[in-house]
N, C-alpha and C. Protein backbone atom coordinates (compact mmCIF):
# COMPACT_ATOMS: atom_id res chain seq x y z
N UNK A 1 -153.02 107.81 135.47
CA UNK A 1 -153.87 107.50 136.59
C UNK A 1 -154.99 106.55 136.17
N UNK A 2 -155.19 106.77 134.81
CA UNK A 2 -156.71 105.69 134.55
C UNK A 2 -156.23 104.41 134.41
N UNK A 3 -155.16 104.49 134.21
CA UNK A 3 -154.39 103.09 133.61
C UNK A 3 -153.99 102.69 134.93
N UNK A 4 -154.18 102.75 135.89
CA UNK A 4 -153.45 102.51 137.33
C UNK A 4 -155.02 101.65 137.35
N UNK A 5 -155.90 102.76 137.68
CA UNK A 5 -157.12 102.39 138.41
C UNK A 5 -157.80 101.08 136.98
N UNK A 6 -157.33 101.07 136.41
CA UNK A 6 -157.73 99.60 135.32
C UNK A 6 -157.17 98.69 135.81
N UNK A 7 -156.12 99.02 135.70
CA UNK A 7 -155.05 97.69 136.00
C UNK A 7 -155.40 96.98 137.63
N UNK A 8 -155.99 98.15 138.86
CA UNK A 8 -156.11 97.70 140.07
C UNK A 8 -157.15 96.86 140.01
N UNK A 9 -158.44 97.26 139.16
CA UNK A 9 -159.85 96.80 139.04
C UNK A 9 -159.78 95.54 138.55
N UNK A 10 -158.63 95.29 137.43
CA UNK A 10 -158.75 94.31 136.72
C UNK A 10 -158.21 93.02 137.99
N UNK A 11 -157.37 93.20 138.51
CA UNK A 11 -156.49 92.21 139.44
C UNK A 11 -157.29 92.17 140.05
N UNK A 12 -158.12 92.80 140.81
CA UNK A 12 -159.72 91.71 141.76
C UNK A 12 -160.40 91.48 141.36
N UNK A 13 -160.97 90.77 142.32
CA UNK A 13 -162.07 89.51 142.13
C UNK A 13 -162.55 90.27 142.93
N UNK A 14 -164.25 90.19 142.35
CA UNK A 14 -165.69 90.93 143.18
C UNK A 14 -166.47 89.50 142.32
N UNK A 15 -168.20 89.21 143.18
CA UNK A 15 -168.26 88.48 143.37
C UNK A 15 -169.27 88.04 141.61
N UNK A 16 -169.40 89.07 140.45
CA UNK A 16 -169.71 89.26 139.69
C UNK A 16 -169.22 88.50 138.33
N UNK A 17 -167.57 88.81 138.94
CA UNK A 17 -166.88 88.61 137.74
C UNK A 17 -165.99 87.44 137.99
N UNK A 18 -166.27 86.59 139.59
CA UNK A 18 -165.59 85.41 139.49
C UNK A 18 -166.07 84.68 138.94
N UNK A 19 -165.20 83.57 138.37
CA UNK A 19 -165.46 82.08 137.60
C UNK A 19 -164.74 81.20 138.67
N UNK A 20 -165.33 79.73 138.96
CA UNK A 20 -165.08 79.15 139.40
C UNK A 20 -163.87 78.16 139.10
N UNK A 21 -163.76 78.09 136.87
CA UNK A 21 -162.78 77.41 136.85
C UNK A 21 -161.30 78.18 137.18
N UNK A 22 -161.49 79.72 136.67
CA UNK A 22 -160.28 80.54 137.44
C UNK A 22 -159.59 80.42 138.40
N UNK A 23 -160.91 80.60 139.24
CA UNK A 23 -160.35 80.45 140.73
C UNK A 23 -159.94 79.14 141.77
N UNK A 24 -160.51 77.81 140.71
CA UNK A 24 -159.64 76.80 141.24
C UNK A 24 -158.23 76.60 140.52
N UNK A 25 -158.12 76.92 139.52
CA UNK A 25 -156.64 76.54 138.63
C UNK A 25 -155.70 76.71 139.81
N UNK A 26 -155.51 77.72 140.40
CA UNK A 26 -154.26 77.96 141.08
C UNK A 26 -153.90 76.21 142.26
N UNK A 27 -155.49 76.10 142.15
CA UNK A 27 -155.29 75.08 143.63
C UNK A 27 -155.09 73.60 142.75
N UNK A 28 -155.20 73.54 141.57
CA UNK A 28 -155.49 72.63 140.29
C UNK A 28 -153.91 72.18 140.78
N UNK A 29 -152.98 73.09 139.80
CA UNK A 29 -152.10 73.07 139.46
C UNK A 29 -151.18 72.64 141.12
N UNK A 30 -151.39 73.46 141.62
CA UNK A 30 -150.40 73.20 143.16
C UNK A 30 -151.04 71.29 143.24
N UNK A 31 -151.87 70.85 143.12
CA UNK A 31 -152.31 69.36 143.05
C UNK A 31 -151.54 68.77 142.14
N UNK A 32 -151.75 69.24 140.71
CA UNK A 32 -150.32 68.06 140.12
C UNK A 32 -149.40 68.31 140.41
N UNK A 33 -148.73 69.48 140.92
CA UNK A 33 -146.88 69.40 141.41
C UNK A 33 -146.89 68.33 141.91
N UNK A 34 -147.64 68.68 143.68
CA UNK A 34 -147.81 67.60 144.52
C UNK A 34 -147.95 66.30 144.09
N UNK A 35 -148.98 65.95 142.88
CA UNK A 35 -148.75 64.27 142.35
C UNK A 35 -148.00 64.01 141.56
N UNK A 36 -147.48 65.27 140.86
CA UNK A 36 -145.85 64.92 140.10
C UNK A 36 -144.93 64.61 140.80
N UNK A 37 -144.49 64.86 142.04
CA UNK A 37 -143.55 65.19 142.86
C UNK A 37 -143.91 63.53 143.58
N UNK A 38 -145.15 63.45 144.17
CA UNK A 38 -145.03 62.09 144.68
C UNK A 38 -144.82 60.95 143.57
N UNK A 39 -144.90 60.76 142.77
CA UNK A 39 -144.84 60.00 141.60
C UNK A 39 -143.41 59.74 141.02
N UNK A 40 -142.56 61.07 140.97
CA UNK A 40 -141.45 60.75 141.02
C UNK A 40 -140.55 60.15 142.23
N UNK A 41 -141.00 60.16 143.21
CA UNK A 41 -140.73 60.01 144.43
C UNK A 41 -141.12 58.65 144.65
N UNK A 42 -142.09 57.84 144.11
CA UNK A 42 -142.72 56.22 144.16
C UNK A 42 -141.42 55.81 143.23
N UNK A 43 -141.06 56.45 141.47
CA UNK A 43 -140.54 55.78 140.29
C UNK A 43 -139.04 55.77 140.80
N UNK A 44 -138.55 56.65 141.85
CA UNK A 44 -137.14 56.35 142.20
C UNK A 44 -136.46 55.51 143.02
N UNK A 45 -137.81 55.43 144.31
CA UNK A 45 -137.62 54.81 144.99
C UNK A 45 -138.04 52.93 143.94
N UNK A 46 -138.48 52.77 143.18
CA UNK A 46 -138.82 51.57 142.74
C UNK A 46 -137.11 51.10 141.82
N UNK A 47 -137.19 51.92 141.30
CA UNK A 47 -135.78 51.91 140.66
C UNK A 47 -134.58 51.53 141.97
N UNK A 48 -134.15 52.37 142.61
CA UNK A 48 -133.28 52.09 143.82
C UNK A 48 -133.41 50.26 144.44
N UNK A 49 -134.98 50.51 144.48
CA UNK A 49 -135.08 48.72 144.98
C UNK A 49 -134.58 47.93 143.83
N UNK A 50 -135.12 48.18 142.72
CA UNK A 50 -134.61 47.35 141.88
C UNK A 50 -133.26 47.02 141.26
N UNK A 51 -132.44 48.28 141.62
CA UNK A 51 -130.60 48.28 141.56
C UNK A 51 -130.14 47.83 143.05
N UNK A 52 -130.51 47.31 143.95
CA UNK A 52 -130.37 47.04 145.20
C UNK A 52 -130.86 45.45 145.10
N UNK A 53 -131.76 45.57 144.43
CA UNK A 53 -132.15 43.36 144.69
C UNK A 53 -130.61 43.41 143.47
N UNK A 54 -131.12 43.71 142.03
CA UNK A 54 -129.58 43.15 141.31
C UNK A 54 -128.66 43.45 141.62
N UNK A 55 -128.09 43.93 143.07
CA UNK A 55 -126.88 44.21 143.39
C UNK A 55 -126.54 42.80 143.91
N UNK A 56 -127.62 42.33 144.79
CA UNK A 56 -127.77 41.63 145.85
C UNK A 56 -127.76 40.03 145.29
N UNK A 57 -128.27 40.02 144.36
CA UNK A 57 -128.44 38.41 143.55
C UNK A 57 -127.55 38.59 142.94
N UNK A 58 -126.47 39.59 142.27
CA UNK A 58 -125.60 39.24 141.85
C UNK A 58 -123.91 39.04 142.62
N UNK A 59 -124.06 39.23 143.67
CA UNK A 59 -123.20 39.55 144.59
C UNK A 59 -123.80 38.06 145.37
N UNK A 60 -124.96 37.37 145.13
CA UNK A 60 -124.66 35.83 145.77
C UNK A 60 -124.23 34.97 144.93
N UNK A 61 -124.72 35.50 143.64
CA UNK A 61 -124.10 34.62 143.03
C UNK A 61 -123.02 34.52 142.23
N UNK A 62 -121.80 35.31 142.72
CA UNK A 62 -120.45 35.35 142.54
C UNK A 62 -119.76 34.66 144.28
N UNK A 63 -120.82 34.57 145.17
CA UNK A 63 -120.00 34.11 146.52
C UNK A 63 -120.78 32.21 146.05
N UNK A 64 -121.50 32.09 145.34
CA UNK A 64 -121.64 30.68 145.20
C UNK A 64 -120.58 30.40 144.46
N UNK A 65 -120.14 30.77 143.33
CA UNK A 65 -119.69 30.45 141.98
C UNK A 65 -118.10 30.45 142.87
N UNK A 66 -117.79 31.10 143.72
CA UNK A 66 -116.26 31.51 144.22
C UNK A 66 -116.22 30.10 145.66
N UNK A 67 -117.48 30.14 145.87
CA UNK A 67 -117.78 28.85 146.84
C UNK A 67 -117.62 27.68 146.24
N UNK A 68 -118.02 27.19 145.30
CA UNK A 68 -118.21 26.32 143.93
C UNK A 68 -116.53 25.95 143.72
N UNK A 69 -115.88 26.84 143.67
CA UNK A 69 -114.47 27.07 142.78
C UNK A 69 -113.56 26.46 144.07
N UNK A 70 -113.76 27.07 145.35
CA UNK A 70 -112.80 26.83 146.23
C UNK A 70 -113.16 25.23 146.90
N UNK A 71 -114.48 24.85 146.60
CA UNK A 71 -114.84 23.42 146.87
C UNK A 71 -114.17 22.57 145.86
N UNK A 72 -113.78 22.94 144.63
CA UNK A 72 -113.35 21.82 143.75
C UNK A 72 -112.01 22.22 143.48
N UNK A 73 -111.39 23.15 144.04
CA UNK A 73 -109.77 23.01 144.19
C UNK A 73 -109.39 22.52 145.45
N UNK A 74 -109.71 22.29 146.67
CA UNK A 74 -109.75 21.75 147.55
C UNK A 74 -109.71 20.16 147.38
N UNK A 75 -110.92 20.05 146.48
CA UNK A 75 -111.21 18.43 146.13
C UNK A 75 -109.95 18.16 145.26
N UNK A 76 -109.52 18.87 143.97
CA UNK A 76 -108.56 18.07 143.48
C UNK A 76 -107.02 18.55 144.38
N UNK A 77 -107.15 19.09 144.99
CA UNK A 77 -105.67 19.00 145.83
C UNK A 77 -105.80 17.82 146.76
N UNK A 78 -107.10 17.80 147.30
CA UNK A 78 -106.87 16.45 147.89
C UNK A 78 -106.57 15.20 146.62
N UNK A 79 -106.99 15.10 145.83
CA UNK A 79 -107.17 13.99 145.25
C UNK A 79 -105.80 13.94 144.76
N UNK A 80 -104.94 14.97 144.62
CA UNK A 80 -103.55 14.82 144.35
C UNK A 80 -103.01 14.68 144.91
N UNK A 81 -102.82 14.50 146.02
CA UNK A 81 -102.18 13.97 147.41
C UNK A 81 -102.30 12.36 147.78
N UNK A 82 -103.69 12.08 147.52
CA UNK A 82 -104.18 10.58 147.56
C UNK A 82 -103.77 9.83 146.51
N UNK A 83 -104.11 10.79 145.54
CA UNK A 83 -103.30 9.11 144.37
C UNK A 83 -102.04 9.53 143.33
N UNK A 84 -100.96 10.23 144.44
CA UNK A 84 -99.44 10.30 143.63
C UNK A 84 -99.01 8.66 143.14
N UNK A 85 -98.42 9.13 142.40
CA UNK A 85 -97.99 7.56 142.17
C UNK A 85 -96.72 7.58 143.16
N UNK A 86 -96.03 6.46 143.32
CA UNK A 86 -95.43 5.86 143.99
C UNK A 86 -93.79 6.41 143.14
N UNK A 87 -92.65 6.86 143.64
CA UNK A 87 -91.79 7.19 143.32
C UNK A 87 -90.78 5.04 143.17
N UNK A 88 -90.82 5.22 142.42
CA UNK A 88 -89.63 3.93 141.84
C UNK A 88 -88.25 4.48 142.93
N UNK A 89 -88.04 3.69 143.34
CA UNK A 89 -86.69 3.79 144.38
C UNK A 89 -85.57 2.79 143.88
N UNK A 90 -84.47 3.63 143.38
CA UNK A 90 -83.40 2.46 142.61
C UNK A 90 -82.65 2.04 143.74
N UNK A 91 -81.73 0.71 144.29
CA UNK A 91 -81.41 0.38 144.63
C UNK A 91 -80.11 0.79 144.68
């Protein structure tokens, strides 16, 4: 029974034996979750943008390079059409 009534006494707060840094910790700590939590929440979202632009610049510049490619096979198919040589026709 004494060990009950210790243990109850000890778990409250009366206005004697509060400390102020005690009694903010709890509200301390719930503050950095909260700025841990937003912080990871800024560093992922920055990451995501940044795998989303290099998705994006690299994905134009495989439609230039494939643009590039189909402009100069175009050009030499024409140009092989324009200057065949002339077939010799035997009599």
């Amino acid at each position: 029974m004494t060990f009950t009534n210790r243990f109850s006494t000890a778990m409250t707060a009366s206005a004697n034996d509060a400390e102020a840094p005690s009694a903010c910790a709890c509200f301390t700590s719930n503050y950095n979750a909260i700025a841990l939590i937003v912080d990871a929440v800024i560093a992922a979202s920055i990451i995501i943008a940044l795998i989303t632009i290099t998705l994006v610049v690299g994905l134009s510049v495989l439609l230039v390079v494939s643009l590039v490619l189909v402009v100069l096979l175009a050009v030499l198919l024409i140009m092989g059409k324009v200057n065949r040589r002339k077939r010799c026709r035997t009599a």
